[in-house]
Each structure stands twice: as structure tokens, then as C-alpha cells.
Protein backbone atom coordinates (compact mmCIF):
# COMPACT_ATOMS: atom_id res chain seq x y z
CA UNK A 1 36.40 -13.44 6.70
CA UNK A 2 36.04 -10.24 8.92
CA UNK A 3 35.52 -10.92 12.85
CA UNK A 4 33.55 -8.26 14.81
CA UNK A 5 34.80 -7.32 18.08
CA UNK A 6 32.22 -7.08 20.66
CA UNK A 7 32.57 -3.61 21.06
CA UNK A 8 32.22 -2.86 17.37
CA UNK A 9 27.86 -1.27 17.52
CA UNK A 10 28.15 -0.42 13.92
CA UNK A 11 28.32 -4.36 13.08
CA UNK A 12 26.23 -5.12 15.94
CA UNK A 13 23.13 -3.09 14.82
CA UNK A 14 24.03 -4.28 11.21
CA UNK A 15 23.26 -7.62 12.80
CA UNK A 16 20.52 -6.84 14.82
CA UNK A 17 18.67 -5.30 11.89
CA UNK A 18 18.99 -7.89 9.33
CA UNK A 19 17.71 -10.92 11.91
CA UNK A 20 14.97 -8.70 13.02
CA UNK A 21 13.77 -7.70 9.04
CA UNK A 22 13.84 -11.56 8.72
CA UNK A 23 11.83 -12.43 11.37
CA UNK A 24 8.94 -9.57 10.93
CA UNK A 25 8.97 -10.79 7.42
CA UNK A 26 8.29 -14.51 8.32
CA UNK A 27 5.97 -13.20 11.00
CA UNK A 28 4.19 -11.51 8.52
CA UNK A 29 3.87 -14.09 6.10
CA UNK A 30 2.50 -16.40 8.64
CA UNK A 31 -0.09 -13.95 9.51
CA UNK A 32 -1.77 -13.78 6.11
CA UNK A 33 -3.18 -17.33 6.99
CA UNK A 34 -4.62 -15.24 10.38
CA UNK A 35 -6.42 -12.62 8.50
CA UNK A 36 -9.36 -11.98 5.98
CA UNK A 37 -8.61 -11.99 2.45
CA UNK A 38 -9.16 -8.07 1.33
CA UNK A 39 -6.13 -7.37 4.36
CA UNK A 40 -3.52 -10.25 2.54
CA UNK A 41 -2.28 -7.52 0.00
CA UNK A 42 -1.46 -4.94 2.53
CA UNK A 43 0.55 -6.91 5.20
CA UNK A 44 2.43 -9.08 2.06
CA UNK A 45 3.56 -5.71 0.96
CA UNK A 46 4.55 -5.02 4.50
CA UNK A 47 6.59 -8.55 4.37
CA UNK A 48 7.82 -8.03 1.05
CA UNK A 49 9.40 -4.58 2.26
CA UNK A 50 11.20 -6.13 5.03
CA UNK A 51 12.40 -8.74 3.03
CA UNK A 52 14.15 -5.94 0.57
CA UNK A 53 15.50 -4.39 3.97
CA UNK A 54 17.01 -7.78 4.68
CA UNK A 55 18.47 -7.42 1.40
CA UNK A 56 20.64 -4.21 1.85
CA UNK A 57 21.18 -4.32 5.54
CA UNK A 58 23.34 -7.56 4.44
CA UNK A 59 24.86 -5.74 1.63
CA UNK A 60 26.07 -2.59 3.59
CA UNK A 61 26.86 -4.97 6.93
CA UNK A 62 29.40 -6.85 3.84
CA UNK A 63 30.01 -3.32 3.17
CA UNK A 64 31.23 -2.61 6.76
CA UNK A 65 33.19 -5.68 7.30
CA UNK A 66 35.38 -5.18 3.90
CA UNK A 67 35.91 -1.76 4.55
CA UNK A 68 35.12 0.10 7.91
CA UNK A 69 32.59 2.04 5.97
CA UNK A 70 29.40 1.97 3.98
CA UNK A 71 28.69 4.01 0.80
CA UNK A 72 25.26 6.17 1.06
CA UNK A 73 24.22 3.55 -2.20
CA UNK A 74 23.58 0.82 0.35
CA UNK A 75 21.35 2.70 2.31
CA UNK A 76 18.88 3.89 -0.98
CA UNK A 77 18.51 1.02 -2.63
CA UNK A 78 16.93 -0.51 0.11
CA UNK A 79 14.71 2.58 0.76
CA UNK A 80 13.68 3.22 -3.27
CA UNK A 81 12.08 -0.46 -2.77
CA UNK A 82 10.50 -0.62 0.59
CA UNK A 83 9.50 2.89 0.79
CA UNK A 84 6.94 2.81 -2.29
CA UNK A 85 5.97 -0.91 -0.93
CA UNK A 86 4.56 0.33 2.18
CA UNK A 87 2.65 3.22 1.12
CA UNK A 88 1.09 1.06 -1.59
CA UNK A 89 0.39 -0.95 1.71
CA UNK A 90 -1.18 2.12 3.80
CA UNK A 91 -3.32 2.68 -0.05
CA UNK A 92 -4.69 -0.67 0.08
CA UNK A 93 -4.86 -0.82 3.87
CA UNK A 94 -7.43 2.41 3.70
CA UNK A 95 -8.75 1.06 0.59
CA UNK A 96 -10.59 -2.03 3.35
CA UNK A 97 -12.62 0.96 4.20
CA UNK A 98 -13.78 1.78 1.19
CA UNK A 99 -12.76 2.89 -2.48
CA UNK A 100 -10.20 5.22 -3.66
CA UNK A 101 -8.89 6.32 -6.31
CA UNK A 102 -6.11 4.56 -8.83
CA UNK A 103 -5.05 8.53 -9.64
CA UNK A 104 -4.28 8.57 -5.99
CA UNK A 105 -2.14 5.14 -6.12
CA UNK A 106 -0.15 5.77 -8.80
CA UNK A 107 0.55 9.70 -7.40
CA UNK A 108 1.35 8.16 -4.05
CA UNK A 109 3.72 5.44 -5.77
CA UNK A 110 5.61 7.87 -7.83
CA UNK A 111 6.07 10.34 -5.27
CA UNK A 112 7.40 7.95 -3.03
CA UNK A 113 10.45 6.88 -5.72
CA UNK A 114 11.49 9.89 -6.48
CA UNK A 115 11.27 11.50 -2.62
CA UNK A 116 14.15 8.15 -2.73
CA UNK A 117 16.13 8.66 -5.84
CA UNK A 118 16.10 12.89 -5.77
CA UNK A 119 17.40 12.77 -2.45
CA UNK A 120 20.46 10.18 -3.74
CA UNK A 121 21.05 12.20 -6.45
CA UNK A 122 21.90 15.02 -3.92
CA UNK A 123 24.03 12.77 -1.81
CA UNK A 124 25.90 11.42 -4.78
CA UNK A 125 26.48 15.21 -5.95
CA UNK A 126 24.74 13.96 -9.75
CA UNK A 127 22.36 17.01 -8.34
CA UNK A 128 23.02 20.23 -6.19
CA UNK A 129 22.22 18.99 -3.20
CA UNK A 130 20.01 22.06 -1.66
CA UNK A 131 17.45 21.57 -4.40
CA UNK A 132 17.35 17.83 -3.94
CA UNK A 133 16.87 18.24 -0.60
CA UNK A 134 14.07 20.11 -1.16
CA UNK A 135 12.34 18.51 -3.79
CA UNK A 136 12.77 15.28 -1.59
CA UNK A 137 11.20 17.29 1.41
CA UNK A 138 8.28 17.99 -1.10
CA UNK A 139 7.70 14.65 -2.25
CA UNK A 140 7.75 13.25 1.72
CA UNK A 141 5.47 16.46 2.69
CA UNK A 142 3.26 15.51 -0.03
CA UNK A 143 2.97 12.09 1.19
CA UNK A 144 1.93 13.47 4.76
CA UNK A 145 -0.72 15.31 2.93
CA UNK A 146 -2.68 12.62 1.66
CA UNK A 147 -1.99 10.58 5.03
CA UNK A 148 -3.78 13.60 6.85
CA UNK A 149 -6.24 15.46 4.71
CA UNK A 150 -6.15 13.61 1.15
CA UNK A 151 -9.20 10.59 0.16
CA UNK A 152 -7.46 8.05 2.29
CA UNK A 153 -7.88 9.82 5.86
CA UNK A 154 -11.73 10.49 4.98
CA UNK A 155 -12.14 6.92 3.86
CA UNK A 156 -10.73 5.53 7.12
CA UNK A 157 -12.58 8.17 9.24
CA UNK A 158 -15.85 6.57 7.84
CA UNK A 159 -14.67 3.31 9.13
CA UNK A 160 -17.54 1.24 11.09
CA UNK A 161 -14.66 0.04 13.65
CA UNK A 162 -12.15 1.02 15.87
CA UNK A 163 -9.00 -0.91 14.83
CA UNK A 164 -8.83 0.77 11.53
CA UNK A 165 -8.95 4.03 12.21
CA UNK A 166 -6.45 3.66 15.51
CA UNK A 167 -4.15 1.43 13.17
CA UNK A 168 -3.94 4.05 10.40
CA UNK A 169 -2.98 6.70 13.34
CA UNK A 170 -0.05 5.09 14.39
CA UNK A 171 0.74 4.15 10.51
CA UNK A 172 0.66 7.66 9.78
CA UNK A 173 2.75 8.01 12.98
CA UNK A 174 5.32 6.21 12.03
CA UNK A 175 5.16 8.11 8.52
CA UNK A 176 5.70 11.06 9.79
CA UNK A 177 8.25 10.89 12.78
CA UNK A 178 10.22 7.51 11.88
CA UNK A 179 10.78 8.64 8.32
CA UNK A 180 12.26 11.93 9.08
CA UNK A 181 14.90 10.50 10.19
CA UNK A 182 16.22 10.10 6.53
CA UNK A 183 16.11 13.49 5.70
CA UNK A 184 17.86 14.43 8.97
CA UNK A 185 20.89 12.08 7.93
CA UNK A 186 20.49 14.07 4.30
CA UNK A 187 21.22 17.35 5.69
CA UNK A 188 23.85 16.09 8.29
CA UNK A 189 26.10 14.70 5.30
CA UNK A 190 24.70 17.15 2.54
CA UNK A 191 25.33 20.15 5.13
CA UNK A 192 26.65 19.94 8.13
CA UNK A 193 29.80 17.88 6.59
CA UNK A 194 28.90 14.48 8.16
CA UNK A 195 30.73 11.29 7.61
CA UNK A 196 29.56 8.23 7.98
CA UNK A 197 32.09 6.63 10.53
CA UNK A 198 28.79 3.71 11.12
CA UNK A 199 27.37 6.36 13.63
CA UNK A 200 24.88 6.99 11.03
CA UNK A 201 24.78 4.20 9.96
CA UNK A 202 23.41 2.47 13.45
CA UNK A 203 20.85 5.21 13.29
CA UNK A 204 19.61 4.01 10.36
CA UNK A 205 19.52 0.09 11.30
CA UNK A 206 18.30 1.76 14.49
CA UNK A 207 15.25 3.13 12.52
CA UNK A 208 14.17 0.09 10.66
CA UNK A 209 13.03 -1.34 13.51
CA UNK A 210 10.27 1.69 14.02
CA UNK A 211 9.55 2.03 9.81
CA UNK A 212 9.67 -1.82 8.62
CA UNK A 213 9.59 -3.87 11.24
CA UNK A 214 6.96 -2.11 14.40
CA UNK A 215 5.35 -0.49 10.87
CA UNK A 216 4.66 -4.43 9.23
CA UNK A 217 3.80 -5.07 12.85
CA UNK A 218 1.21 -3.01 12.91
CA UNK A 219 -0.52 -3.64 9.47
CA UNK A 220 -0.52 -7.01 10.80
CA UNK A 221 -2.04 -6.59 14.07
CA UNK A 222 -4.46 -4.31 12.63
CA UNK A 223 -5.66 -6.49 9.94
CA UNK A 224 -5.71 -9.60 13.18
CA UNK A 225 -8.17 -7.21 14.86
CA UNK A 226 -10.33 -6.18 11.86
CA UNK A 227 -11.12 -9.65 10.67
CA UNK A 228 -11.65 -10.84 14.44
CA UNK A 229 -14.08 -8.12 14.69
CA UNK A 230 -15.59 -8.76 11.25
CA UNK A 231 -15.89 -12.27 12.35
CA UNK A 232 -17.69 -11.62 15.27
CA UNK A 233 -20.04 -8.82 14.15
């Protein structure tokens, strides 16, 4: 059994990540007895995302103990689950506001796997890795499309409340500046000849706090302020 020294921050944010995934999960499975019914779907998706993040932070923190390092496979197939969970829990989120399309759902789920598995197959050199960087940058831009100009941004502009529309901001927030830090880490091992000596590695654990735990957080505390105001209207 591997001991960590105290100094060792590649173990230490392993650790940190996986007991803070667990607890927003737990969190946000308690909250769905908080909430109205039509916001249930969105923030279990939210849970069941951190939940798969629990998953493969344990995985690559085994990783790390048996071997100093952590294979770029750890990292994805965490992301090519949780990624596609919480935009089909931003769809159903901006769906409270009123109807969209299942075109749009099934575009939004699809894009979000394969933004995941192109940008593996560039890492694990099954693809050249230029072009799946690319493609992947594509698939995330696309994403950011429909976030900011698509049928779910008008939908949750014609909100009646507040909390929706100021919950979907920092959603799309998070969408858009927490999530770029994958692609960064692409191109740093793709391009600039980057190995993973756990440096990126803590960024990564260091990012899951901002896109599945303060992103479940605030499904949560959106749908908590929704129903309250529903309730009181």
C-alpha cells in the first residue's frame, strides 16, 4: 500500500477532489427533496456527474500511487461521462422555462461525446493530433453556440424570474472558461511536448471543483431559488 508524503500535491489534490465529488454528489441528492419536481432531473444529472468524477479521480489517484504517473485514459473516461451529463442538465435546466427541441438534445448530447473521445483519439496518437484538436475545438465551440445564441438562451431570456436567467449565466460561465481548461492541457501535451509529471494532473483535480462540483452547486441553488420563488408567487 503506497504512503503519500505530505509534500506530495499531486496525491493531495487527487484526494481533495475525490472527497469533494462525493460530497457535492450527496449534497445534491439531498437537495432534490428541497426542490420542485420539473428541477429533480437537472440537479440528479448534476449528482450523477460527480459521482462518475468520483469514479476516475480514484482510478487515476490508484494510478498515481502504483506508478508516479497517470495515463491521459484516466482523465477521459471520466470526462466522456460527466461532460454529456451536464449539458443534458443545462437542456433540461432551460427546458423549466419553456420547451425546446429533442433535435437540439440529441445534437447537444452527441456533440458533447465526441468533443471527449476526438480529442483522446489525438492524445492517444489513434488520430493526428492537429485535426483532433480541432474538431474537438469545434464540437466545444459549438456547444458555446447554443449556450449563447441557440433556442436555449432565448427560452431562458423569456424567463418570468430572476434566478433562472442569473443561474444559466454563471452555468454558461463555467462552460466556457472552466472547460477550456481541457483543451489547454490538449495542446500542452499534443504540442508543446508536455508530460504529465501530476502538474497537470493537479490542474485538472484543480478544475473539477469549478466544472462538477461549484457547476452541480449551482444547478442546485438555482433550482432552491426557483421553487422558493414559485412557492411564494
Amino acid at each position: 500500500m503506497a504512503v503519500f508524503q505530505t509534500t506530495d500535491l499531486t496525491a493531495a489534490s487527487y484526494s481533495a477532489a475525490l472527497f469533494g465529488l462525493a460530497a457535492t454528489a450527496v449534497l445534491l441528492l439531498m437537495g432534490t427533496a428541497w426542490i420542485n419536481r420539473a428541477w429533480r432531473l437537472p440537479v440528479v444529472l448534476c449528482a450523477l456527474a460527480a459521482l462518475v468524477g468520483v469514479g476516475a479521480v480514484y482510478e487515476g489517484r490508484q494510478a498515481w500511487a502504483a506508478g508516479g504517473g497517470v495515463p491521459v485514459v484516466y482523465h477521459y473516461v471520466g470526462w466522456v461521462v460527466s461532460m454529456p451529463l451536464q449539458v443534458m442538465a443545462l437542456y433540461f435546466l432551460a427546458q423549466t422555462a419553456g420547451k425546446l427541441t429533442a433535435g437540439l438534445f440529441w445534437r447537444l448530447v452527441v456533440v458533447a461525446v465526441l468533443m471527449v473521445f476526438v480529442r483522446y483519439l489525438g492524445e492517444a496518437t489513434y488520430m493526428n493530433a492537429t485535426l483532433a484538436f480541432l474538431i474537438g475545438l469545434v464540437f466545444w465551440l459549438y456547444i458555446l453556440g447554443e449556450l449563447y445564441f441557440g433556442q436555449m438562451d432565448d427560452t431562458v431570456r423569456g424567463a418570468s424570474g430572476d434566478h433562472l436567467r442569473r443561474g444559466y449565466f454563471w452555468l454558461r460561465l463555467i462552460v466556457t472558461i472552466g472547460w477550456a481548461i481541457y483543451p489547454l492541457g490538449n495542446f500542452l501535451t499534443a504540442f508543446a511536448g508536455m508530460v504529465d509529471d501530476g502538474s497537470l494532473s493537479v490542474a485538472y483535480n484543480v478544475a473539477d471543483i469549478l466544472n462538477r462540483m461549484a457547476f452541480g452547486v449551482a444547478v442546485l441553488a438555482t433550482a432552491v431559488l426557483v421553487s422558493d420563488e414559485g412557492r411564494h408567487a
